[in-house]
PDB file of N, CA and C in Angstrom:
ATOM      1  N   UNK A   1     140.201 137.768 119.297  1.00  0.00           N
ATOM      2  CA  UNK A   1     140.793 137.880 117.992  1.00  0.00           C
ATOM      3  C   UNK A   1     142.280 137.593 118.108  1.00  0.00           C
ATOM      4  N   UNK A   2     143.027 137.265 117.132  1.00  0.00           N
ATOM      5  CA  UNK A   2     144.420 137.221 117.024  1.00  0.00           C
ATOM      6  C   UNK A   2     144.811 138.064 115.859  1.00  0.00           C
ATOM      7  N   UNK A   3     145.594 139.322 117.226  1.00  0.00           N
ATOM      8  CA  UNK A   3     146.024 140.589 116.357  1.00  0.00           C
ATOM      9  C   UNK A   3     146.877 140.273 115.564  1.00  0.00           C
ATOM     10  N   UNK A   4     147.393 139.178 115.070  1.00  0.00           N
ATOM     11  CA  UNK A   4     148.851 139.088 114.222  1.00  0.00           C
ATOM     12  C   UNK A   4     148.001 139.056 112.755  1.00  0.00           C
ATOM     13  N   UNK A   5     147.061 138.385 112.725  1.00  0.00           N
ATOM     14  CA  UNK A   5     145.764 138.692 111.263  1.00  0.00           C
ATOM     15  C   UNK A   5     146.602 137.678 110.590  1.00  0.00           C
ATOM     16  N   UNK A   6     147.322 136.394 110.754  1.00  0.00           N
ATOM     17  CA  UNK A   6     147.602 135.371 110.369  1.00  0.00           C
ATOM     18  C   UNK A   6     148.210 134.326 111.103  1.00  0.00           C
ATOM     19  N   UNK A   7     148.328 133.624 110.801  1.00  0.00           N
ATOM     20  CA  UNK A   7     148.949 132.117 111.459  1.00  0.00           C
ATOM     21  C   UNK A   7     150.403 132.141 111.311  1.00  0.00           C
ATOM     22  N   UNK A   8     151.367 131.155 112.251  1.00  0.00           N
ATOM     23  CA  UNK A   8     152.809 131.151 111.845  1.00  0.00           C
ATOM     24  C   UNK A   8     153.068 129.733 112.545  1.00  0.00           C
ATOM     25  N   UNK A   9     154.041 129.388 112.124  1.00  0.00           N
ATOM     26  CA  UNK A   9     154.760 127.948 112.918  1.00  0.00           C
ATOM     27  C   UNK A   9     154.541 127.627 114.195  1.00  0.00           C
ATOM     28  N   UNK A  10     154.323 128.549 115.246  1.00  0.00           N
ATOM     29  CA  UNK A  10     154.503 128.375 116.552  1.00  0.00           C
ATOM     30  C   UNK A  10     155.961 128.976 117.103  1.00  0.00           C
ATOM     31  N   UNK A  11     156.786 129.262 116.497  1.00  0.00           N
ATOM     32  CA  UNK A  11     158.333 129.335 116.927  1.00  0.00           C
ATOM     33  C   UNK A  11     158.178 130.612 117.652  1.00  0.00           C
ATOM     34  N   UNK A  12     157.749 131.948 117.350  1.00  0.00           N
ATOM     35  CA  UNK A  12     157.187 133.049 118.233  1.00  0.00           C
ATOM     36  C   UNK A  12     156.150 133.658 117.442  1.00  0.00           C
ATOM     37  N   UNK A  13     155.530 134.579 118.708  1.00  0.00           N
ATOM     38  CA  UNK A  13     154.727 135.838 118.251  1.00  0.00           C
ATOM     39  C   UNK A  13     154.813 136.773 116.948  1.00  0.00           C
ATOM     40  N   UNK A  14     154.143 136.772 116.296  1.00  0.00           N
ATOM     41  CA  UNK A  14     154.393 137.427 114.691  1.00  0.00           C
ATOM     42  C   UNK A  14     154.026 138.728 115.393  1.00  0.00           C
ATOM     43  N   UNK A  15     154.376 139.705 114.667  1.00  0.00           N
ATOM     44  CA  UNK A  15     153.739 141.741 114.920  1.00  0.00           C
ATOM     45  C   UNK A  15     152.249 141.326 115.030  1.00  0.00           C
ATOM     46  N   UNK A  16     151.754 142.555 115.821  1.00  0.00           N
ATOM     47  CA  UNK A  16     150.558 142.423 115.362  1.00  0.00           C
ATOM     48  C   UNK A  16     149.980 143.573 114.504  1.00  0.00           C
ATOM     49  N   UNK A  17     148.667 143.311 114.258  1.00  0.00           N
ATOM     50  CA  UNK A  17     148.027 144.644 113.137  1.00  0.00           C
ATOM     51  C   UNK A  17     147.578 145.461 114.204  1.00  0.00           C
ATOM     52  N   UNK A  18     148.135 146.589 114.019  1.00  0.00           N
ATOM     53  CA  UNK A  18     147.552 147.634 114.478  1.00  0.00           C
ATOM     54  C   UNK A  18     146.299 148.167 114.716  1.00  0.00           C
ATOM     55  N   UNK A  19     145.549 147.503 113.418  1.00  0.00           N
ATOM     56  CA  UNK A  19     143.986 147.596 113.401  1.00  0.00           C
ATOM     57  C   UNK A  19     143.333 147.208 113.561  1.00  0.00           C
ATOM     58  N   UNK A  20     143.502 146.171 114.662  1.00  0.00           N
ATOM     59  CA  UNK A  20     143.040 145.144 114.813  1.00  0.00           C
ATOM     60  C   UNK A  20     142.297 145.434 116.298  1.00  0.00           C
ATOM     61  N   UNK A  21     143.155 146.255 117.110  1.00  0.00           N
ATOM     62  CA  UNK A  21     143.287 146.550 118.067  1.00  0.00           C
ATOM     63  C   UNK A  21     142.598 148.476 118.487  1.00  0.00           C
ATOM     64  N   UNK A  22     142.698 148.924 117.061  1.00  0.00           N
ATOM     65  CA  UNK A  22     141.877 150.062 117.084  1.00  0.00           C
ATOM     66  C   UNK A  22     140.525 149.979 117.313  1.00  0.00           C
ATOM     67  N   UNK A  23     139.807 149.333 116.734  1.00  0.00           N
ATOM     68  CA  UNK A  23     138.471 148.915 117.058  1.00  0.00           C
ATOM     69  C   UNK A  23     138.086 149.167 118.212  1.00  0.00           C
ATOM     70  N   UNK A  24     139.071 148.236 119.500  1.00  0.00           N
ATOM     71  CA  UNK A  24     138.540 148.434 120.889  1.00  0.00           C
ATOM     72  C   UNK A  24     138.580 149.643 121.212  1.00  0.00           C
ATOM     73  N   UNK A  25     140.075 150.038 121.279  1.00  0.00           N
ATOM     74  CA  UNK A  25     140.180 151.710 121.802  1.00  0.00           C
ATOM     75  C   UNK A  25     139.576 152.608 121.709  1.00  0.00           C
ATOM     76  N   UNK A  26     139.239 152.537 120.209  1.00  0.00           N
ATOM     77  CA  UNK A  26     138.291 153.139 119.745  1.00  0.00           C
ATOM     78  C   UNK A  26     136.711 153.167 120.525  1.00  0.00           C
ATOM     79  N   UNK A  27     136.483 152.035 120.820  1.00  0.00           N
ATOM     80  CA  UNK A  27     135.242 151.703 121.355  1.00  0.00           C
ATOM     81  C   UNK A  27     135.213 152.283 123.223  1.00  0.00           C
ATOM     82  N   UNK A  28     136.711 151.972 123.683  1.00  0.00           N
ATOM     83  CA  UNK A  28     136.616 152.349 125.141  1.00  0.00           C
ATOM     84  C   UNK A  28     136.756 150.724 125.684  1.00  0.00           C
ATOM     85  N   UNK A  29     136.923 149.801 124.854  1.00  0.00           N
ATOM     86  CA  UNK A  29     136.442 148.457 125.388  1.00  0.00           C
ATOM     87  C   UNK A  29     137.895 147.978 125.749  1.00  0.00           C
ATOM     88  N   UNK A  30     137.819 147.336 127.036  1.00  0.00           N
ATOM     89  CA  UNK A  30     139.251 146.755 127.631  1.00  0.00           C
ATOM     90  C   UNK A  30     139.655 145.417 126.090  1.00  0.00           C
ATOM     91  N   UNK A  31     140.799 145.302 126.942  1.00  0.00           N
ATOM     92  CA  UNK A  31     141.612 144.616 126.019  1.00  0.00           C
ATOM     93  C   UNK A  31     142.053 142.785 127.219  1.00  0.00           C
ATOM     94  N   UNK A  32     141.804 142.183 126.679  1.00  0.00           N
ATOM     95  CA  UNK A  32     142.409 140.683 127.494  1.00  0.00           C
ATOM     96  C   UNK A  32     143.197 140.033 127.085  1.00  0.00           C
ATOM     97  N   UNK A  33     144.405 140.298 126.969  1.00  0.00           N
ATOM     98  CA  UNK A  33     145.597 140.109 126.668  1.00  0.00           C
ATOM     99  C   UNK A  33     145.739 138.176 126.659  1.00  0.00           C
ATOM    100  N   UNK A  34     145.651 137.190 125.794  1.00  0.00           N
ATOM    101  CA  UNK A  34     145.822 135.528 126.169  1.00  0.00           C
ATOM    102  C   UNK A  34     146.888 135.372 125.494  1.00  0.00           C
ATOM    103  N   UNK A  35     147.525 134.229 126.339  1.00  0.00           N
ATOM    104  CA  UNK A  35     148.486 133.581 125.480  1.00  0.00           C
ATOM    105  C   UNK A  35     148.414 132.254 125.050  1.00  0.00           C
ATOM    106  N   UNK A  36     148.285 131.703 123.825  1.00  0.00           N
ATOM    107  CA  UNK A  36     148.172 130.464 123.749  1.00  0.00           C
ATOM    108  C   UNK A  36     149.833 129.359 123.217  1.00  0.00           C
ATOM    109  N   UNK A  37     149.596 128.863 123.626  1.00  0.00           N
ATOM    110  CA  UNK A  37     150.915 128.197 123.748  1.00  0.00           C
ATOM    111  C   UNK A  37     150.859 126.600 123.247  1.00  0.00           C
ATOM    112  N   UNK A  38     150.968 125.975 122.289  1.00  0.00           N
ATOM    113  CA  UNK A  38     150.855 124.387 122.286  1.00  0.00           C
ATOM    114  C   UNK A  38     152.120 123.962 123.267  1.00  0.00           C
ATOM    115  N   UNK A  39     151.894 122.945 123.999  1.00  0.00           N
ATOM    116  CA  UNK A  39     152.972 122.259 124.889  1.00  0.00           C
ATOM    117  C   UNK A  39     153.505 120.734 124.011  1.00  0.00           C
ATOM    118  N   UNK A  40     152.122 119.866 123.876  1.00  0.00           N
ATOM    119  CA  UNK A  40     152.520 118.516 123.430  1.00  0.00           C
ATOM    120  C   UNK A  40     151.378 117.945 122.264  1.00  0.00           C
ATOM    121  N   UNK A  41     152.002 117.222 121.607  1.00  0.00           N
ATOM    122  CA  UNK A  41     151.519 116.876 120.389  1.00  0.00           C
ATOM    123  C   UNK A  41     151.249 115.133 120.598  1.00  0.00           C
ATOM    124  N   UNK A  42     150.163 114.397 120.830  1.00  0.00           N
ATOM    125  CA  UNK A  42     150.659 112.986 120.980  1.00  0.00           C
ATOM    126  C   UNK A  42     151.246 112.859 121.975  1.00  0.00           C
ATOM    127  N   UNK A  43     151.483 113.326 123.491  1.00  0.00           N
ATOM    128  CA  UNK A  43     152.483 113.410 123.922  1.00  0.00           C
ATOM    129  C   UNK A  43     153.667 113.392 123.940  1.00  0.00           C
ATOM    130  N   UNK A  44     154.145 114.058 122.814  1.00  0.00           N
ATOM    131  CA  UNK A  44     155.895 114.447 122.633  1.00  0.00           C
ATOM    132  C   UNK A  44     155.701 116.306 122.525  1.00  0.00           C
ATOM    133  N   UNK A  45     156.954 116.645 123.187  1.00  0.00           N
ATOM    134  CA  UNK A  45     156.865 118.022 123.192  1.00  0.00           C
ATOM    135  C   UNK A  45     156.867 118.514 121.467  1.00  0.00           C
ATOM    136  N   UNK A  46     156.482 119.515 121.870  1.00  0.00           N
ATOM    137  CA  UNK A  46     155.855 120.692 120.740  1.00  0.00           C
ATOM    138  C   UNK A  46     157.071 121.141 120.151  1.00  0.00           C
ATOM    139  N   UNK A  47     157.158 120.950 118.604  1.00  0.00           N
ATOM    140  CA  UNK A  47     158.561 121.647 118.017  1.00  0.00           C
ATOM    141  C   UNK A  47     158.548 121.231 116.917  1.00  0.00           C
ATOM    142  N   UNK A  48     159.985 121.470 115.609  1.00  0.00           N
ATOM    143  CA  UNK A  48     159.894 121.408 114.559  1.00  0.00           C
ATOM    144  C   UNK A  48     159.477 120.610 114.310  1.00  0.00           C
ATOM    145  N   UNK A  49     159.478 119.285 114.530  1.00  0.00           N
ATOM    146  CA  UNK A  49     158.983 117.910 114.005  1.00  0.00           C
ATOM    147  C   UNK A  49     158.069 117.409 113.693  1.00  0.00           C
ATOM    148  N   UNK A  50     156.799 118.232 114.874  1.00  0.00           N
ATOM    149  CA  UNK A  50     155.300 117.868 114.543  1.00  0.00           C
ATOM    150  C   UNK A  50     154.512 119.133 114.842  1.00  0.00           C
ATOM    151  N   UNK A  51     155.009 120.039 114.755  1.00  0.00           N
ATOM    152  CA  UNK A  51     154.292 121.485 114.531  1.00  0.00           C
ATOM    153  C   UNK A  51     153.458 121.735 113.319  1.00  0.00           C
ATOM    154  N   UNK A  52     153.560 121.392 112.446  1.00  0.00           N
ATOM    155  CA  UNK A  52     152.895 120.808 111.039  1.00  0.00           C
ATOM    156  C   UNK A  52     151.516 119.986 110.964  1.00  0.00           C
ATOM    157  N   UNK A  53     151.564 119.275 112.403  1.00  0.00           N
ATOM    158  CA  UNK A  53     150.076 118.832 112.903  1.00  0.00           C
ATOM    159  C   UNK A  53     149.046 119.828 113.198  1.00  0.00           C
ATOM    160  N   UNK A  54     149.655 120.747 113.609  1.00  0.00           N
ATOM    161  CA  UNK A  54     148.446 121.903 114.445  1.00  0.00           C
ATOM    162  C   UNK A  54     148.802 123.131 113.752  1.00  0.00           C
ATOM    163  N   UNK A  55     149.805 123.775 113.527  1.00  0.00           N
ATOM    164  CA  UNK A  55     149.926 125.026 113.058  1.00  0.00           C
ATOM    165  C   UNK A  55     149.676 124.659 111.228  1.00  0.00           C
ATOM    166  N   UNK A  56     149.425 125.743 111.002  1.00  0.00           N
ATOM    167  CA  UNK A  56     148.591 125.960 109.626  1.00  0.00           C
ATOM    168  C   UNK A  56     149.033 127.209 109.235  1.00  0.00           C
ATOM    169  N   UNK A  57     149.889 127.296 108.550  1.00  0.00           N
ATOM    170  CA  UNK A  57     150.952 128.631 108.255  1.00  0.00           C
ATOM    171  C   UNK A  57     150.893 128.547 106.471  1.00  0.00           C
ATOM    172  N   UNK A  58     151.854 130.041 106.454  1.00  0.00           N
ATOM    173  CA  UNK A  58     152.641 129.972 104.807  1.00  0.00           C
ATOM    174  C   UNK A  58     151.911 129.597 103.935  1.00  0.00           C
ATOM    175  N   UNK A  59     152.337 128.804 103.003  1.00  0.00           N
ATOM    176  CA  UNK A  59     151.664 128.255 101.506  1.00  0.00           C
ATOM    177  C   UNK A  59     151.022 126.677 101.808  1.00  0.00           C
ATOM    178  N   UNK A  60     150.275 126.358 103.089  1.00  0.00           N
ATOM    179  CA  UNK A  60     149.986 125.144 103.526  1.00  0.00           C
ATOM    180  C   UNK A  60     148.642 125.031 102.702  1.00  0.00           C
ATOM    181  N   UNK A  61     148.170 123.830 101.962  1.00  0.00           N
ATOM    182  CA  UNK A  61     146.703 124.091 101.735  1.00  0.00           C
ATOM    183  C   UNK A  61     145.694 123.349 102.763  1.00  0.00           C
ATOM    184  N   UNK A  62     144.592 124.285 102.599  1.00  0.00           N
ATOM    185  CA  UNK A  62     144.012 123.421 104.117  1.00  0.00           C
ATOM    186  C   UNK A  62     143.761 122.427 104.165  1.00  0.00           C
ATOM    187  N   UNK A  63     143.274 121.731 103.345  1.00  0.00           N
ATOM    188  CA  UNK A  63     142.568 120.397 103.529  1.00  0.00           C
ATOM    189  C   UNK A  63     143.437 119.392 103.805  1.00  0.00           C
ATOM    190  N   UNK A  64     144.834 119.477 103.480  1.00  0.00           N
ATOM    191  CA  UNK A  64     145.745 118.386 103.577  1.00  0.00           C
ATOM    192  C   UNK A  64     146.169 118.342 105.092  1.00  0.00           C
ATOM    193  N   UNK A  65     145.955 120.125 105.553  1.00  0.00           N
ATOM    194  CA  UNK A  65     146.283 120.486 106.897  1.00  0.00           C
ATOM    195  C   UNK A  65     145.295 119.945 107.812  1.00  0.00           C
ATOM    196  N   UNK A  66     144.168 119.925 107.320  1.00  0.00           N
ATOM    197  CA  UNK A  66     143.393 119.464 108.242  1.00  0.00           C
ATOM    198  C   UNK A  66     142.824 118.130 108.416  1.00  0.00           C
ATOM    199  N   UNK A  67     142.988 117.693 107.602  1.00  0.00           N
ATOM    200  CA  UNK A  67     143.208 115.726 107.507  1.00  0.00           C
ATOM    201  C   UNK A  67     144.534 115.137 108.319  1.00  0.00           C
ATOM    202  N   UNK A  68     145.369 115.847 108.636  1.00  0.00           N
ATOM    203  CA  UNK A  68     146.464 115.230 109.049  1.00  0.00           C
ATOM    204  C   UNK A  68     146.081 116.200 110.084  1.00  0.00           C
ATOM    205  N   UNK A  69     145.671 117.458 110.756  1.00  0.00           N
ATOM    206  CA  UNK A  69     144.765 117.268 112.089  1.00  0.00           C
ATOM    207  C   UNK A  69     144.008 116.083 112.870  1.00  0.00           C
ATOM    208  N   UNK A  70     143.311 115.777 111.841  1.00  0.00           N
ATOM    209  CA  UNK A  70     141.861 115.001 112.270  1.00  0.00           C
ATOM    210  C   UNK A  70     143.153 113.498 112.737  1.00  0.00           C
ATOM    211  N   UNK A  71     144.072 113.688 112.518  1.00  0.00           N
ATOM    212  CA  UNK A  71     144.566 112.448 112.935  1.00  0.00           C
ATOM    213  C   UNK A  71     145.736 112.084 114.108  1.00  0.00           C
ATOM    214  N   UNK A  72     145.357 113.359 114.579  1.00  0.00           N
ATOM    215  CA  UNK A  72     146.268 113.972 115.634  1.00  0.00           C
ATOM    216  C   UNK A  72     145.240 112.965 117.025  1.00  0.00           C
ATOM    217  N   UNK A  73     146.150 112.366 118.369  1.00  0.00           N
ATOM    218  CA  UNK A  73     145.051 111.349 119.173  1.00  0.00           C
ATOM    219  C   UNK A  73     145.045 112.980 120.445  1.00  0.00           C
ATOM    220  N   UNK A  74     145.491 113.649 120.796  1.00  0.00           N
ATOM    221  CA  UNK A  74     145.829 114.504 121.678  1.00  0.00           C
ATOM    222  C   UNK A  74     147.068 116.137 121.120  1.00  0.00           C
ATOM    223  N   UNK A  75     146.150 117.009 122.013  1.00  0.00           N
ATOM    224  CA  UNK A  75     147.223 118.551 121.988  1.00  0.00           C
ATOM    225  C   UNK A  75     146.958 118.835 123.237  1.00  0.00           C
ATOM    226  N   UNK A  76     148.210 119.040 123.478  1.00  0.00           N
ATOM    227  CA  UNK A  76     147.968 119.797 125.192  1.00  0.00           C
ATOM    228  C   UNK A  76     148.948 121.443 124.866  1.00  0.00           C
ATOM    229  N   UNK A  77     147.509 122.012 125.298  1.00  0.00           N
ATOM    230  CA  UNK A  77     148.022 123.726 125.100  1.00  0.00           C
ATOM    231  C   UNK A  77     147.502 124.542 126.053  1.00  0.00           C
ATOM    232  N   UNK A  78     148.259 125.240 126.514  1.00  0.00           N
ATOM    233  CA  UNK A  78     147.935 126.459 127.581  1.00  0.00           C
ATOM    234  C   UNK A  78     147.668 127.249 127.045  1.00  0.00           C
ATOM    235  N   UNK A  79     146.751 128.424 128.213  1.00  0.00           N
ATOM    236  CA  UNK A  79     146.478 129.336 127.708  1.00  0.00           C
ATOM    237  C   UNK A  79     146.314 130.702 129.171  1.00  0.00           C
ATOM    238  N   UNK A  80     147.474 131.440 128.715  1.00  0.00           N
ATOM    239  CA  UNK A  80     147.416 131.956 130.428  1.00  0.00           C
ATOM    240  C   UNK A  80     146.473 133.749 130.045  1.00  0.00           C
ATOM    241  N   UNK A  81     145.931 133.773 130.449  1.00  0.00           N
ATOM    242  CA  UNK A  81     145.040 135.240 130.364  1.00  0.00           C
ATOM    243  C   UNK A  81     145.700 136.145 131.383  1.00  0.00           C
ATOM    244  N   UNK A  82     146.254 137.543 131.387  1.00  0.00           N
ATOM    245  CA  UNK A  82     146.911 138.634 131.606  1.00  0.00           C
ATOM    246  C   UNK A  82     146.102 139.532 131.884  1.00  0.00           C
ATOM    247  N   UNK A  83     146.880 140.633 132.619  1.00  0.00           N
ATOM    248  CA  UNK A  83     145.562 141.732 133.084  1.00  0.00           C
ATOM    249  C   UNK A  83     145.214 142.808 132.112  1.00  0.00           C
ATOM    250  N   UNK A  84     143.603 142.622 132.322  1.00  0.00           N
ATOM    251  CA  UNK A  84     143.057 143.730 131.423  1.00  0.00           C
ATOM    252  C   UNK A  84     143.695 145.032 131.365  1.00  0.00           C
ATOM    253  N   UNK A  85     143.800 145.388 129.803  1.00  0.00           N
ATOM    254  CA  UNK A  85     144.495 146.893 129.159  1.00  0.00           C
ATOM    255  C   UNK A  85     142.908 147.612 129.288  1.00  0.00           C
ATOM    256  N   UNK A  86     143.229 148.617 129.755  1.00  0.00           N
ATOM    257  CA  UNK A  86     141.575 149.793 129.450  1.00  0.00           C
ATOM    258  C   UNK A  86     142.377 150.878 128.477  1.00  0.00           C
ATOM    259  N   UNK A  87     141.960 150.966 127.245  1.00  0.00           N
ATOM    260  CA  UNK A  87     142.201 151.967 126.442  1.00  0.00           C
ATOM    261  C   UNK A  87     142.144 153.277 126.784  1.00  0.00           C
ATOM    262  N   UNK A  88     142.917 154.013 127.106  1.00  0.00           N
ATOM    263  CA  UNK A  88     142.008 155.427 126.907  1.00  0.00           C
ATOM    264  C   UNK A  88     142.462 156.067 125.637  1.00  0.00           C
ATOM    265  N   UNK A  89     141.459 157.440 125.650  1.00  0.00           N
ATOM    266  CA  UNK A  89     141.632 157.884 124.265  1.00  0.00           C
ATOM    267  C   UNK A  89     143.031 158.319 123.688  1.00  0.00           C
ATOM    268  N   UNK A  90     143.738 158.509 124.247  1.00  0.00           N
ATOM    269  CA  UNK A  90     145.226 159.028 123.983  1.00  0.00           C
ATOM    270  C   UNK A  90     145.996 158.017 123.988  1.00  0.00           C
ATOM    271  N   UNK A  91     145.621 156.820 123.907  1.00  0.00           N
ATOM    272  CA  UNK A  91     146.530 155.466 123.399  1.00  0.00           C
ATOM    273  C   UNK A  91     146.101 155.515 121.767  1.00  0.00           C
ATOM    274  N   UNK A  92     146.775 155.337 121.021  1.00  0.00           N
ATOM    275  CA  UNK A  92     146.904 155.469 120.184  1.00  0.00           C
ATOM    276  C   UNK A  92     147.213 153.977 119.416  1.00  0.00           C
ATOM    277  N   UNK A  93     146.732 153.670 118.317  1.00  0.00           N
ATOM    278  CA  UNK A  93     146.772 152.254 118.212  1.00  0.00           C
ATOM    279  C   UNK A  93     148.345 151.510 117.897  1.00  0.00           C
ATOM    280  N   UNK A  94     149.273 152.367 117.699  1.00  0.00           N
ATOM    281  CA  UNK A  94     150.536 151.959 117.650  1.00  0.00           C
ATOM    282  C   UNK A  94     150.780 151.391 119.177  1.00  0.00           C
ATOM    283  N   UNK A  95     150.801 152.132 120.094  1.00  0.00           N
ATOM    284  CA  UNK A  95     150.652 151.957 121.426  1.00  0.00           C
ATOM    285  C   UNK A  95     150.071 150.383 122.067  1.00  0.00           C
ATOM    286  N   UNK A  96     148.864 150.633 121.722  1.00  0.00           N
ATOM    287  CA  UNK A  96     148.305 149.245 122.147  1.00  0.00           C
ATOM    288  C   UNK A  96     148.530 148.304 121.761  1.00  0.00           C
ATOM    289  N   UNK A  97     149.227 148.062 120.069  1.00  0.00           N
ATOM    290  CA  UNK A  97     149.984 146.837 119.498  1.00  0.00           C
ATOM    291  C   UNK A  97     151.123 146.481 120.296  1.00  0.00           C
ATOM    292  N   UNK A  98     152.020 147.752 120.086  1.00  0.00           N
ATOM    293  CA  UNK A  98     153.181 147.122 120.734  1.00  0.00           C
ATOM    294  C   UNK A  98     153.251 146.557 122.674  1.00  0.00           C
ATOM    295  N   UNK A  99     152.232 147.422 122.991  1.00  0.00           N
ATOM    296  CA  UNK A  99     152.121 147.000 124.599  1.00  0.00           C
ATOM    297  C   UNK A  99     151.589 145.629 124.706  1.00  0.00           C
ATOM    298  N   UNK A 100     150.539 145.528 123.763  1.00  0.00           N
ATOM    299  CA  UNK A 100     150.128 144.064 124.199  1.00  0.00           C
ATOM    300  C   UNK A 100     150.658 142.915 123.218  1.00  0.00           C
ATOM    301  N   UNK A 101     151.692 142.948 122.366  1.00  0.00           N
ATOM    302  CA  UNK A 101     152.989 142.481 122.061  1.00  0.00           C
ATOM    303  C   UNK A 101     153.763 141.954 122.896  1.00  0.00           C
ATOM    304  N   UNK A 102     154.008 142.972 123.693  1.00  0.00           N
ATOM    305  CA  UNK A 102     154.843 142.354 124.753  1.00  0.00           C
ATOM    306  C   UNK A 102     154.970 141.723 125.698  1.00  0.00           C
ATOM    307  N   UNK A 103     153.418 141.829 125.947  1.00  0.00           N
ATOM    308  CA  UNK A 103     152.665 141.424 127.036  1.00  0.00           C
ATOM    309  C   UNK A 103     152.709 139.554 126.897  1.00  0.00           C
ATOM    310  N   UNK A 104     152.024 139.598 125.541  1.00  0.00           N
ATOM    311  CA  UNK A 104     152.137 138.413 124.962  1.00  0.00           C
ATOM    312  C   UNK A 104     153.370 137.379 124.946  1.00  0.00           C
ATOM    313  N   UNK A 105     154.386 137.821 123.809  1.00  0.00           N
ATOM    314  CA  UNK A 105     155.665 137.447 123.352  1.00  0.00           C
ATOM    315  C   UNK A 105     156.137 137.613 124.910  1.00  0.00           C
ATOM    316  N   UNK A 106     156.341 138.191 125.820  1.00  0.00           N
ATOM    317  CA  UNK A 106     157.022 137.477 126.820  1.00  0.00           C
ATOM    318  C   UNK A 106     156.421 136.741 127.826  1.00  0.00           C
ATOM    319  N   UNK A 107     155.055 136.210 127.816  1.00  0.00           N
ATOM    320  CA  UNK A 107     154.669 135.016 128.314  1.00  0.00           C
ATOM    321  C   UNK A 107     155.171 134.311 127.621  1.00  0.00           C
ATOM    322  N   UNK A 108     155.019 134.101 125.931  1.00  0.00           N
ATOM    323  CA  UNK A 108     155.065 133.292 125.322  1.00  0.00           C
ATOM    324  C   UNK A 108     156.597 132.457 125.282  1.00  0.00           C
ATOM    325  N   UNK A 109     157.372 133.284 125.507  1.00  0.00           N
ATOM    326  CA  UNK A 109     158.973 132.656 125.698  1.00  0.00           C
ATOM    327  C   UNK A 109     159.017 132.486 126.889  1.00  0.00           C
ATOM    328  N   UNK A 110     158.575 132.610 128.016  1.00  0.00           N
ATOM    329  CA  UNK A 110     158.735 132.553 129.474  1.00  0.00           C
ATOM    330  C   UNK A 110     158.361 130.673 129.422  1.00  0.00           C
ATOM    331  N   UNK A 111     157.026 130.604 128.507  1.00  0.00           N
ATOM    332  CA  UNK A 111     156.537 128.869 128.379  1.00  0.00           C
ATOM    333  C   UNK A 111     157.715 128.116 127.467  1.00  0.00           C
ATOM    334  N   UNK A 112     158.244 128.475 126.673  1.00  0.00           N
ATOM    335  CA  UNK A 112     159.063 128.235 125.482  1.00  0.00           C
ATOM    336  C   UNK A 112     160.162 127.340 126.936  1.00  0.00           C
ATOM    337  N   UNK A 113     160.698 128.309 127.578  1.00  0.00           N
ATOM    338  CA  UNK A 113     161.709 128.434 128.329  1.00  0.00           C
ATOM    339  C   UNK A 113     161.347 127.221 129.582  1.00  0.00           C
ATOM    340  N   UNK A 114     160.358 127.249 130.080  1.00  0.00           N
ATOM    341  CA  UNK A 114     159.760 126.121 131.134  1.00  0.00           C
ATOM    342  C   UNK A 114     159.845 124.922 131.295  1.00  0.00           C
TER     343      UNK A 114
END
């Protein structure tokens, strides 16, 4: 799932929902922290210019978004997976947002930065 419960530009990590993430804890079920990252678009790096190809944000309507997908020749995107969170019951779902927030958002600028 993607705890942020919406889409954004790519520029960083949005908050995530809190409740998104209760579910597991709730359940006892680990958590797998991914980061996904677009690198290149067409082969030109990833950024304001053609972020509009792949990200699907704000007041975009889809179909226009996704026709000007379908015409995209290549995306090259990483995706680095982090070590499993095990909930226990005294994590509390504020807890597990912001931990695996961070977890996230600083892979995610660590690639930004690369």
């Amino acid at each position: 799932l993607f705890p942020e419960g919406t889409s954004s530009n790519g520029e960083s990590v949005l908050p995530f929902k809190r409740s998104l993430l209760l579910a597991a804890g709730r359940a006892g079920k680990r958590i797998l922290p991914a980061t996904l990252k677009y690198v290149r678009i067409d082969g030109q790096p990833f950024g304001k210019r053609n972020r509009d190809l792949v990200c699907w944000y704000g007041a975009m309507s889809f179909l226009p978004h996704f026709l000007k997908l379908m015409s995209v020749q290549s995306v090259l995107a990483t995706v680095d997976f982090h070590l499993p969170i095990t909930p226990r019951e005294a994590d509390c779902k504020e807890t597990l947002a912001k931990w695996t927030h961070k977890i996230i958002s600083t892979s995610y600028q660590q690639e930004a930065q690369a």
